[in-house]
Protein backbone atom coordinates (compact mmCIF):
# COMPACT_ATOMS: atom_id res chain seq x y z
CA UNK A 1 -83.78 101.16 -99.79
CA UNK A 2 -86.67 102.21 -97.79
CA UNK A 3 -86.39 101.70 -93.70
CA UNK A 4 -89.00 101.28 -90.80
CA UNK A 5 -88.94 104.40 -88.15
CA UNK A 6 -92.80 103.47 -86.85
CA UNK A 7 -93.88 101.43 -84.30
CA UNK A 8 -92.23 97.55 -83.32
CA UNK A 9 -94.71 94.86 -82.03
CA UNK A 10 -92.31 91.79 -81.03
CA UNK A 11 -94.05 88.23 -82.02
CA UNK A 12 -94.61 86.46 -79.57
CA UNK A 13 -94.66 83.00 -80.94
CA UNK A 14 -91.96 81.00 -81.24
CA UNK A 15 -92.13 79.34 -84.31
CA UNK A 16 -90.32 82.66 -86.72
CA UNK A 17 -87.14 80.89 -88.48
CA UNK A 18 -84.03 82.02 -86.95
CA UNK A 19 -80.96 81.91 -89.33
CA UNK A 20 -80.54 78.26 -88.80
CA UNK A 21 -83.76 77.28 -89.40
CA UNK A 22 -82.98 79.18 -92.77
CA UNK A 23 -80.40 76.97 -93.65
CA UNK A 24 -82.24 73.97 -92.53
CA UNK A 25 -84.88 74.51 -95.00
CA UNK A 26 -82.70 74.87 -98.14
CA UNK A 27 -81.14 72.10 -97.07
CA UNK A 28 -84.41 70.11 -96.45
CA UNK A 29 -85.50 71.51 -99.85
CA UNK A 30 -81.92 70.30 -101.54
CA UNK A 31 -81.74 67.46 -99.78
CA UNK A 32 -84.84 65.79 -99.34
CA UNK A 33 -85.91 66.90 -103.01
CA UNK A 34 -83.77 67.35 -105.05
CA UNK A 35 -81.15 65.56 -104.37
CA UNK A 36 -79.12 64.33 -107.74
CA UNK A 37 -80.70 67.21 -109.59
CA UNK A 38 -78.97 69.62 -107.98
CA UNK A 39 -76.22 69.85 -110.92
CA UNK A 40 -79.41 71.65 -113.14
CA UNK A 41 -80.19 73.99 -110.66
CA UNK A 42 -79.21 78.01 -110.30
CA UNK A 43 -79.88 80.06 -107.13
CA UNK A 44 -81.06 83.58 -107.48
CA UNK A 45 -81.18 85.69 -104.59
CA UNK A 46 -83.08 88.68 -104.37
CA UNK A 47 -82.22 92.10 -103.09
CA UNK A 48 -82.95 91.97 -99.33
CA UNK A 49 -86.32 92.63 -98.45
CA UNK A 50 -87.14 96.55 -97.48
CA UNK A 51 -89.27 97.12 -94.93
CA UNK A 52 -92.21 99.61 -94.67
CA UNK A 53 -91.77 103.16 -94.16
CA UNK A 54 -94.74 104.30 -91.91
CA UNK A 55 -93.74 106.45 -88.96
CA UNK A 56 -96.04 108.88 -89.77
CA UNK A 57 -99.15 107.10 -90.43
CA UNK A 58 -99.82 104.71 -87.49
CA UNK A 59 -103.35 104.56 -86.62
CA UNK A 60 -103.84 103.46 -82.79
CA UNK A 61 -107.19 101.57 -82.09
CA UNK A 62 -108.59 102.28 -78.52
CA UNK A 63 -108.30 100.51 -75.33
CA UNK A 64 -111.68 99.36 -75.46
CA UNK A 65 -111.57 98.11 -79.27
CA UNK A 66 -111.71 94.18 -79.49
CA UNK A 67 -108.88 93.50 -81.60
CA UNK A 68 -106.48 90.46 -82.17
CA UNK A 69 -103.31 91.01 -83.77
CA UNK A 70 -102.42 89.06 -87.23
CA UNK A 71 -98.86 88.25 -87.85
CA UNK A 72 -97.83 87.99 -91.63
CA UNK A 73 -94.43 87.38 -93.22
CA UNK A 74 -93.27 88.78 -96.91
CA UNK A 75 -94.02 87.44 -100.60
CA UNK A 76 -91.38 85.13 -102.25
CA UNK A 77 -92.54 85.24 -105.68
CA UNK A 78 -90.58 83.53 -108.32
CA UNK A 79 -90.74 83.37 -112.40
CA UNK A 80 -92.23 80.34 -114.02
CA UNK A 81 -89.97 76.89 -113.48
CA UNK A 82 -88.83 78.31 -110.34
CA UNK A 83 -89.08 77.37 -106.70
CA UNK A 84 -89.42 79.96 -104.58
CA UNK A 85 -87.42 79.47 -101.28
CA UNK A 86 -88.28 82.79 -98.92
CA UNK A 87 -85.88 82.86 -96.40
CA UNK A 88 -86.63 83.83 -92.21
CA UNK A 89 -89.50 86.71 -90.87
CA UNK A 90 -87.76 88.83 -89.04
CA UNK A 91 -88.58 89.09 -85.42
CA UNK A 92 -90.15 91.84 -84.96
CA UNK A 93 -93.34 92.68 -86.41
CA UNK A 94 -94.01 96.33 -88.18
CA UNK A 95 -97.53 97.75 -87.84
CA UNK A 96 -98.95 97.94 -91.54
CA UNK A 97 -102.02 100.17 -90.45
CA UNK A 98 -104.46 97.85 -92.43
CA UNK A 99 -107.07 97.24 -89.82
CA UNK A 100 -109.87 94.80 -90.96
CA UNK A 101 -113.33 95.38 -89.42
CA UNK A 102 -115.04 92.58 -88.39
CA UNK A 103 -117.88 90.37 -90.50
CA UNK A 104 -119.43 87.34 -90.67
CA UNK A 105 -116.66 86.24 -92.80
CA UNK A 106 -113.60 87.32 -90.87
CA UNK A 107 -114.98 86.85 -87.33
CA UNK A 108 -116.17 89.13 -84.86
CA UNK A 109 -112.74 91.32 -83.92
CA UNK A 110 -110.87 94.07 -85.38
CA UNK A 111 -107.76 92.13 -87.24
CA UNK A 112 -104.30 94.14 -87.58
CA UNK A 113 -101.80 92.77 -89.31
CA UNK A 114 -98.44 92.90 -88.62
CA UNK A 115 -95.42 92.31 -91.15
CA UNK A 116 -92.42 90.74 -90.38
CA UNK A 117 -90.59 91.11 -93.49
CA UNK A 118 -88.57 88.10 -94.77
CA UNK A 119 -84.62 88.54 -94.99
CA UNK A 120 -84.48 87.18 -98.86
CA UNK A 121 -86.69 85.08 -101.41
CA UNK A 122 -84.29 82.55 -103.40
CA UNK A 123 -85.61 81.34 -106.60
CA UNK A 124 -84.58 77.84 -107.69
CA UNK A 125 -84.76 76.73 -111.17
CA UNK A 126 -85.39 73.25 -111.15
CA UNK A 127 -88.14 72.08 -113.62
CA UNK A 128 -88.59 69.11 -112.07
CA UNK A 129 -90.44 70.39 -108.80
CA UNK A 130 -92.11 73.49 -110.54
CA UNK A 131 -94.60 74.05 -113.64
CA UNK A 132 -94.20 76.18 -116.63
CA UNK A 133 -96.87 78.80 -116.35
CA UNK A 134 -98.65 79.68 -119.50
CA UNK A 135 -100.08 82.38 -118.89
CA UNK A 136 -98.14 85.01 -120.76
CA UNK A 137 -98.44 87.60 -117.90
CA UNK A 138 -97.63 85.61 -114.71
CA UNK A 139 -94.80 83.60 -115.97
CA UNK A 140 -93.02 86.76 -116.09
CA UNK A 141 -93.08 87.50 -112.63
CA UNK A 142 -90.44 89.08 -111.05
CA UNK A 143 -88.75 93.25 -110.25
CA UNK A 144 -87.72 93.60 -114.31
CA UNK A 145 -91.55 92.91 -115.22
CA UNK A 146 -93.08 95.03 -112.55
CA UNK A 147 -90.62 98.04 -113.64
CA UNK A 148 -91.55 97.98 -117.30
CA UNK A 149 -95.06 98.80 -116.75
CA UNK A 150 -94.62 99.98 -113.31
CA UNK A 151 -91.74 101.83 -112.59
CA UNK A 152 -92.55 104.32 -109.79
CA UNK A 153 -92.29 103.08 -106.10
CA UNK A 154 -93.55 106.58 -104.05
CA UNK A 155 -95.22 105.01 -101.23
CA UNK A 156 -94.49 102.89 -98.02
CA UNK A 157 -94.06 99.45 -99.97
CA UNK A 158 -90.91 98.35 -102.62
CA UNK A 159 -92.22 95.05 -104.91
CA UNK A 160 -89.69 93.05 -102.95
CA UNK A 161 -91.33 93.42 -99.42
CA UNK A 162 -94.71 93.18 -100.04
CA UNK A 163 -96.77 91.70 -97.24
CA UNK A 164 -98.09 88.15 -97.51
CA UNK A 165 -101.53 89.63 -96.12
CA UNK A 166 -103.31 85.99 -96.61
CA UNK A 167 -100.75 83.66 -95.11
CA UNK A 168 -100.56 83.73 -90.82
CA UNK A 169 -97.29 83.39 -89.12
CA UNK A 170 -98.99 80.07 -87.44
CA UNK A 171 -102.09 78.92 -87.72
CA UNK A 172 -103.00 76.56 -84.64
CA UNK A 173 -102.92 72.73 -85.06
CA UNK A 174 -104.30 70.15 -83.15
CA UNK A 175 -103.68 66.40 -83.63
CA UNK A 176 -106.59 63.65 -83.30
CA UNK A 177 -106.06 60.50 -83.38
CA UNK A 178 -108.61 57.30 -83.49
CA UNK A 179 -108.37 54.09 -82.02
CA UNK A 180 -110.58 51.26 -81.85
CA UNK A 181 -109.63 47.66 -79.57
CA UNK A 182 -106.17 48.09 -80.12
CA UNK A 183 -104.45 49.45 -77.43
CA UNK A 184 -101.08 47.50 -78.01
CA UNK A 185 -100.60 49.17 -81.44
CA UNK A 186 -101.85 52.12 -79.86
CA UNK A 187 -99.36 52.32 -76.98
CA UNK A 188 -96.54 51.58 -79.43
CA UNK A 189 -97.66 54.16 -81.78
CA UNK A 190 -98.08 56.98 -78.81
CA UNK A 191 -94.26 56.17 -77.72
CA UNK A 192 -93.17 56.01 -81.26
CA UNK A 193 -94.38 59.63 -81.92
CA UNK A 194 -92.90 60.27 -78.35
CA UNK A 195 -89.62 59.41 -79.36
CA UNK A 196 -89.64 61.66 -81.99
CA UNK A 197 -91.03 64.84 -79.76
CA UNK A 198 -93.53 64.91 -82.58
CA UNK A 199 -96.18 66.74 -80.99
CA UNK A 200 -93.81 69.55 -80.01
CA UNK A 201 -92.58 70.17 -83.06
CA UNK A 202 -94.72 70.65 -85.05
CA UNK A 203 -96.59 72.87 -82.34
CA UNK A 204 -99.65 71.31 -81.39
CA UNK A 205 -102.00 73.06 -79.37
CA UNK A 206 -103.50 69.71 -77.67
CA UNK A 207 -103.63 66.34 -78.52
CA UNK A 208 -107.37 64.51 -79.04
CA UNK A 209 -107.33 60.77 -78.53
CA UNK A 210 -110.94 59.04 -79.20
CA UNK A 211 -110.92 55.81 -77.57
CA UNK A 212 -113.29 53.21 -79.33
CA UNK A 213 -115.18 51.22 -76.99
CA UNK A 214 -113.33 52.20 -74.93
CA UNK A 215 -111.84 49.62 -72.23
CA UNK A 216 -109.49 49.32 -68.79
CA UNK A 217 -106.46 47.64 -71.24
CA UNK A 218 -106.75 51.32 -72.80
CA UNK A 219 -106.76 53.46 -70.21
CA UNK A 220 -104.14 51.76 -68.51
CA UNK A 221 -102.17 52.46 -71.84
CA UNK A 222 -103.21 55.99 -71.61
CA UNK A 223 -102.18 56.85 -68.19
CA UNK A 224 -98.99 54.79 -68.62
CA UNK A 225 -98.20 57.12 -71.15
CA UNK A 226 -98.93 59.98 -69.57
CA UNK A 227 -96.14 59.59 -67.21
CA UNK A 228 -93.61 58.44 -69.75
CA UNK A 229 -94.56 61.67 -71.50
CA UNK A 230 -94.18 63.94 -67.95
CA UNK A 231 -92.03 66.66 -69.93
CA UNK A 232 -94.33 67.30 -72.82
CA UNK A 233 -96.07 70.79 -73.30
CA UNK A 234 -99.63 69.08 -72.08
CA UNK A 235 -101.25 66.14 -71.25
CA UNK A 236 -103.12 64.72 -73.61
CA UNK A 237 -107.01 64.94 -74.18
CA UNK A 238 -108.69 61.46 -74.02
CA UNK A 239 -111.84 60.48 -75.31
CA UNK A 240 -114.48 58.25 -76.01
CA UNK A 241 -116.35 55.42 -73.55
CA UNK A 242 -117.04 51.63 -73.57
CA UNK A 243 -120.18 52.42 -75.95
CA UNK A 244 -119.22 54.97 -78.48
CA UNK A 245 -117.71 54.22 -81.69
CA UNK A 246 -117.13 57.00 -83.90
CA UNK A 247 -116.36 56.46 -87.47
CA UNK A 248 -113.18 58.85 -89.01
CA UNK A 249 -116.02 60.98 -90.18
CA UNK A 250 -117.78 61.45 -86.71
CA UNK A 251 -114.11 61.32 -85.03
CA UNK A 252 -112.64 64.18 -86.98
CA UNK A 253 -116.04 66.84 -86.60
CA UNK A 254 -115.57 65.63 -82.52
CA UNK A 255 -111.59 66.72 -82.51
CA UNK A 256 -112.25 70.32 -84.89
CA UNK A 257 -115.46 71.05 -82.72
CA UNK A 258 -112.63 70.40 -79.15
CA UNK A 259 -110.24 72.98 -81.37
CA UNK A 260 -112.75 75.37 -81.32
CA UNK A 261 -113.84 75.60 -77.56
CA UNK A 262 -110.04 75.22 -76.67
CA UNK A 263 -108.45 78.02 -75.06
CA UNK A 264 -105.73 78.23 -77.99
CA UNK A 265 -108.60 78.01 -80.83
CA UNK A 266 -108.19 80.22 -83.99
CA UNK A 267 -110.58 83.02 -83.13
CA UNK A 268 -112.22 82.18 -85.88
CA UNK A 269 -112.06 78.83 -85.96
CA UNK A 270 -109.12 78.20 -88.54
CA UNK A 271 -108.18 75.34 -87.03
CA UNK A 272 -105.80 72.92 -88.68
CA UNK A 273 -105.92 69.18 -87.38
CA UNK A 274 -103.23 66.50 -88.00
CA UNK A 275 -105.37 63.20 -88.44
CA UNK A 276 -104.00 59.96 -87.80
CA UNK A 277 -104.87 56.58 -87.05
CA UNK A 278 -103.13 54.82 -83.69
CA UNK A 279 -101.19 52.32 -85.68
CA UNK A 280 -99.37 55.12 -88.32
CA UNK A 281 -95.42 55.20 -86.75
CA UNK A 282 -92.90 57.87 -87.96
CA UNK A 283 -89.90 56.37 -90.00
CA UNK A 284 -86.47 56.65 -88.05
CA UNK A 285 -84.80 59.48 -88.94
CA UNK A 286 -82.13 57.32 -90.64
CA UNK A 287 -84.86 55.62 -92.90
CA UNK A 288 -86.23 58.63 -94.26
CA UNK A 289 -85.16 62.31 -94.66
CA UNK A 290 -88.81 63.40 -94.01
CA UNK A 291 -88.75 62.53 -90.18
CA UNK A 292 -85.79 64.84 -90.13
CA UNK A 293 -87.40 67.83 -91.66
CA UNK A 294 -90.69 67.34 -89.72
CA UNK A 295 -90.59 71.15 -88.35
CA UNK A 296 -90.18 72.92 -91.80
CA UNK A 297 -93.12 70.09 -93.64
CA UNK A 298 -95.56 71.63 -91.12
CA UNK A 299 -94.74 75.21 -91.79
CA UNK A 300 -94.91 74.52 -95.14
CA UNK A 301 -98.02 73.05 -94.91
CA UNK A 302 -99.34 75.71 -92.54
CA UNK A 303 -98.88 78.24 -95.48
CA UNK A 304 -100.18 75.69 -98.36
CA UNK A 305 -103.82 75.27 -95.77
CA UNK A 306 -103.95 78.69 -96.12
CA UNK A 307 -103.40 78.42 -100.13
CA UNK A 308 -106.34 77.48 -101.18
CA UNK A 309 -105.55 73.48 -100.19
CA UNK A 310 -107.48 72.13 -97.51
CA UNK A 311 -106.77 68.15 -97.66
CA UNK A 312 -103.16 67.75 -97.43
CA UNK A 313 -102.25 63.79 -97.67
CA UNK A 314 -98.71 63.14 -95.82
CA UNK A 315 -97.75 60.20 -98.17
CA UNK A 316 -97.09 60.21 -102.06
CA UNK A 317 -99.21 61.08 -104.77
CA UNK A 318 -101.10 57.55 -105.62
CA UNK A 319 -99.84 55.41 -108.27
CA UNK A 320 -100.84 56.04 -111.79
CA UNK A 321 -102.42 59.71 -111.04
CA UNK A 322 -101.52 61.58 -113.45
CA UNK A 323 -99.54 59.43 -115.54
CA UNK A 324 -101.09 59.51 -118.80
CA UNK A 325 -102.55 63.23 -118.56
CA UNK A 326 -100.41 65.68 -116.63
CA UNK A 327 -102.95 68.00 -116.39
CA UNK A 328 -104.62 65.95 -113.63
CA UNK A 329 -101.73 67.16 -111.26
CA UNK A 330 -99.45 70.31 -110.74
CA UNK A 331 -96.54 71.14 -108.46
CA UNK A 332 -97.65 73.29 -105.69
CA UNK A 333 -94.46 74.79 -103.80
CA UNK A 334 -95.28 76.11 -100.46
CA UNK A 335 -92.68 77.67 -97.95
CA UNK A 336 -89.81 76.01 -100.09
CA UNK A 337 -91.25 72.76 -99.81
CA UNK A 338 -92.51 71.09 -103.19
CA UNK A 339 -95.85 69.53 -103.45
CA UNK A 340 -98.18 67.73 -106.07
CA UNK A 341 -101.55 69.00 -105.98
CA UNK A 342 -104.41 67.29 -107.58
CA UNK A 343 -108.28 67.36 -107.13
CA UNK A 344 -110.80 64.86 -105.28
CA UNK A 345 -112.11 64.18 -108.70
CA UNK A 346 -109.04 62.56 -109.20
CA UNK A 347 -107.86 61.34 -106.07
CA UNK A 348 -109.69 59.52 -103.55
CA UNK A 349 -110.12 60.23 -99.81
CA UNK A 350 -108.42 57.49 -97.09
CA UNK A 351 -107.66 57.31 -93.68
CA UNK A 352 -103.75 57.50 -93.93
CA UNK A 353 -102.24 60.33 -91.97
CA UNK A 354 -103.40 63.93 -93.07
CA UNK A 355 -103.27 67.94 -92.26
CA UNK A 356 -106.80 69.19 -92.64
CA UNK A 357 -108.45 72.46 -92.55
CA UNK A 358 -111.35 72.11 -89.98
CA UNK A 359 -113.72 74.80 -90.83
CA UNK A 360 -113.50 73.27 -94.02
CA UNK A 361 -114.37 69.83 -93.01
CA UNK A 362 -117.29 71.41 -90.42
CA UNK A 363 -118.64 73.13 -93.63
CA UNK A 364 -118.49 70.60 -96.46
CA UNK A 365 -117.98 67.33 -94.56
CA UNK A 366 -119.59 67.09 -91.13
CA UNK A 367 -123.41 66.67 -92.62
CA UNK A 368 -122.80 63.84 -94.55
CA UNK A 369 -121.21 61.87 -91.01
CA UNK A 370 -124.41 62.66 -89.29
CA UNK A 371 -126.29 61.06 -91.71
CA UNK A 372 -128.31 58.43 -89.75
CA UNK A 373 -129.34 55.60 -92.46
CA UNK A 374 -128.82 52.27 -93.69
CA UNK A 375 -127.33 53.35 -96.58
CA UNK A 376 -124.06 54.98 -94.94
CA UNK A 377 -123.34 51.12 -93.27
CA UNK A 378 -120.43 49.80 -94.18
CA UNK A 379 -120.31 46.61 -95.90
CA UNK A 380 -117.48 44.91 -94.49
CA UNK A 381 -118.15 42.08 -91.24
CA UNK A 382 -120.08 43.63 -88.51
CA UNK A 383 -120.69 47.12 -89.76
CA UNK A 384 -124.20 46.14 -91.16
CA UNK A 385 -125.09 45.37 -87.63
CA UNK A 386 -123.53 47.65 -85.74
CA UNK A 387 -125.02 50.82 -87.69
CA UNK A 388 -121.34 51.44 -88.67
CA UNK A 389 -120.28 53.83 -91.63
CA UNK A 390 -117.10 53.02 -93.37
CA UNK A 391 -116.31 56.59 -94.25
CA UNK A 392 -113.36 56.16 -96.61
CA UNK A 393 -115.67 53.26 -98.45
CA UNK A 394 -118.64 56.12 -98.39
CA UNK A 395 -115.84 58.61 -99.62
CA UNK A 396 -115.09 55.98 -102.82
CA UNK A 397 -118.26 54.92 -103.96
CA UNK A 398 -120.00 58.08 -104.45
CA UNK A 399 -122.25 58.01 -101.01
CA UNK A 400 -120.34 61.22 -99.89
CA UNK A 401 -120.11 64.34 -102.16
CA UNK A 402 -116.27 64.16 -102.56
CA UNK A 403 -115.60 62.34 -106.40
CA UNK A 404 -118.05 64.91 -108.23
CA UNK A 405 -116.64 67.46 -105.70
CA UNK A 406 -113.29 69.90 -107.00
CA UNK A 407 -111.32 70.03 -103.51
CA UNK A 408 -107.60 70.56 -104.05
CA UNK A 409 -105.64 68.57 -102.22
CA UNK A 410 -101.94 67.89 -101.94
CA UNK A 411 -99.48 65.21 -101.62
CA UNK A 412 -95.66 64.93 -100.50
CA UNK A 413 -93.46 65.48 -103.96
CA UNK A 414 -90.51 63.74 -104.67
CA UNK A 415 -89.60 60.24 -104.93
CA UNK A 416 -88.92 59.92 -100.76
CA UNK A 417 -91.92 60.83 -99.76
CA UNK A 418 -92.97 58.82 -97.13
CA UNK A 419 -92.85 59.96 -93.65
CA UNK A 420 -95.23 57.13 -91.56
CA UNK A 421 -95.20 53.30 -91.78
CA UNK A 422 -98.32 51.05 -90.57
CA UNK A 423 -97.61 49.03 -87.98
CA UNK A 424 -100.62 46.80 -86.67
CA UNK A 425 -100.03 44.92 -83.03
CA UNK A 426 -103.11 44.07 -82.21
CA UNK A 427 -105.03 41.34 -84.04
């Protein structure tokens, strides 16, 4: 087995899985998941994952080089009908000498990317939560495929500890939420997430409240809160005045452009944002096994936004999607965690609580909210007058490119998937 003698760089966030957290996603997975299925299921576990063998061949960048430092965990690859279940990065990051140079596509710094191998990739067969791959070449994945036609391993890498290059350790999220006259639901819903340390566990970098005509009732509400919420990593960021009134459109471009000009912004903008309404509460951790596995959902979908999926909808798939053509819908495991993944063709937009990729939205998204016409009103009392757009109505009906578009987006799997309630106060 090959062994690291080069250079250590230790990680400095916080968020790597210790051995518990190992445990607490296959049981998360098992639990949440797959529950009375587990009777079908086998566990494979790989060989432990080697790590790279470069003490010769570490390239230093100078002093004066503007570089930022990319930390990247292992490949957990799996055969088809199989759910692959990586298990913790280590600690300690291993320089991999690949050095990306900076472009308009990457950003303007040097990016080096460290490894932090993964301790073991467990494969679970379980059809239920995974597709049967086709494709005559991929749904043989695995060590026995890659030796018949590959069989020599000279250099720095084995097959079993090769670096996720694509996937960062943690990409930064923000949360943004929208309110409009409502600041009883919206004082319950702020000590509801509260009570569940929400905002601290899944990592949020800040915490974006846009107050709708904004009033004294909410403020009050907001500084209230503040001091109930004294112990939490930051204060949060409030918005808005007695005269704006952002629609979820408008709302979400304001909270991804705050990402970006906030001092823990993706360099390059990668921002994720966790969207939500003020009157979506969490579930008591007795009611649903979601609210206890809120830590390893986020991960999970930390790695899936970086998949490929950039609309990731925290409820179910909707009812009848993919019911009388399978086709329409696929499982898309990230992390451990199993997920349905269908397009926008298929599945509409709405407003319920959802992970987002911002530069996406910015790049696809943000035009058609500052569209300034009659025909983005909504149709529903008042919003004629008012000037108002009802995005997820726009988002429906064909007004905004999203129906003809081909986004992938995903959805919580499994038949408990339901993590927030709605819970209206105000009327």
């Amino acid at each position: 087995m090959k062994g690291f003698s080069g250079d250590q760089y230790i990680q400095p966030s916080s968020n790597i899985m210790s051995r518990g957290n190992k445990l607490t996603v296959l049981a998360f997975v098992f639990g949440v998941w797959i529950g009375s299925h587990h009777e079908k299921m086998q566990t494979t576990i790989q060989a432990p994952i080697p790590m790279i063998n470069n003490s010769n061949k570490i390239k230093r960048l100078g002093t004066a080089t503007n570089y930022v430092d990319v930390h990247v965990g292992g490949m957990c690859r799996c055969g088809s009908k199989a759910l692959p279940v990586p298990g913790p990065m280590s600690a300690v990051g291993h320089d991999t000498q690949i050095v990306q140079l900076p472009s308009k596509a990457t950003g303007n710094h040097h990016k080096r990317f460290l490894f932090h191998p993964i301790e073991d990739c467990n494969c679970i067969e379980d059809e239920m939560f995974t597709d049967v791959t086709a494709d005559p070449y991929l749904k043989q994945i695995g060590r026995p495929y890659f030796e018949s036609h590959c069989p020599n391993e000279q250099g720095d890498y084995a097959w079993e500890g090769m670096p996720d290059l694509g996937v960062e350790e943690q990409l930064p999220i923000f949360a943004g939420v929208l309110s409009y006259k409502a600041p009883l639901s919206l004082n319950g819903t702020l000590h509801n997430w509260l009570s569940h340390d929400l905002f601290r566990r899944i990592g949020a970098k800040d915490v974006f409240v846009q107050l709708n005509h904004r009033s004294e009732k909410d403020d009050e509400i907001m500084h209230d809160y503040q001091k109930a919420a004294i112990n939490e990593p930051h204060p949060l960021t409030v918005m808005g005045s007695p005269e704006e009134n952002l629609n979820p459109g408008l709302a979400i471009a304001k909270f991804c452009r705050a990402a970006e000009e906030h001092p823990d912004s993706h360099p390059n903008g990668e921002n994720l944002l966790l969207f939500m309404e003020k009157d979506w509460n969490i579930y008591d951790a007795r009611q649903s096994r979601l609210a206890r596995g809120i830590e390893e959902l986020f991960r999970s979908a930390n790695a899936l936004a970086q998949r490929g999926v950039s609309f990731i909808h925290l409820h179910y798939i909707f009812r009848g999607i993919g019911m009388s053509d399978d086709a329409k819908t696929w499982m898309c495991p990230s992390q451990g965690v199993p997920w349905k993944c269908t397009t926008s063709q298929q599945q509409r937009w709405t407003n319920t609580p959802l992970i987002l990729s911002c530069s996406w939205f910015l790049r696809y998204l943000e035009p058609f909210a500052l569209i300034q016409d009659p025909i983005m009103n909504g149709c529903r009392p008042g919003m004629q007058e008012n000037g108002y757009c009802d995005w997820e109505a726009a988002m429906q009906d064909g007004r905004i490119a999203w129906t003809n578009s081909q986004w992938v987006m995903a959805n919580i799997a499994g038949p408990k998937g339901k993590l927030f309630f709605h819970k209206e106060i105000d009327k």
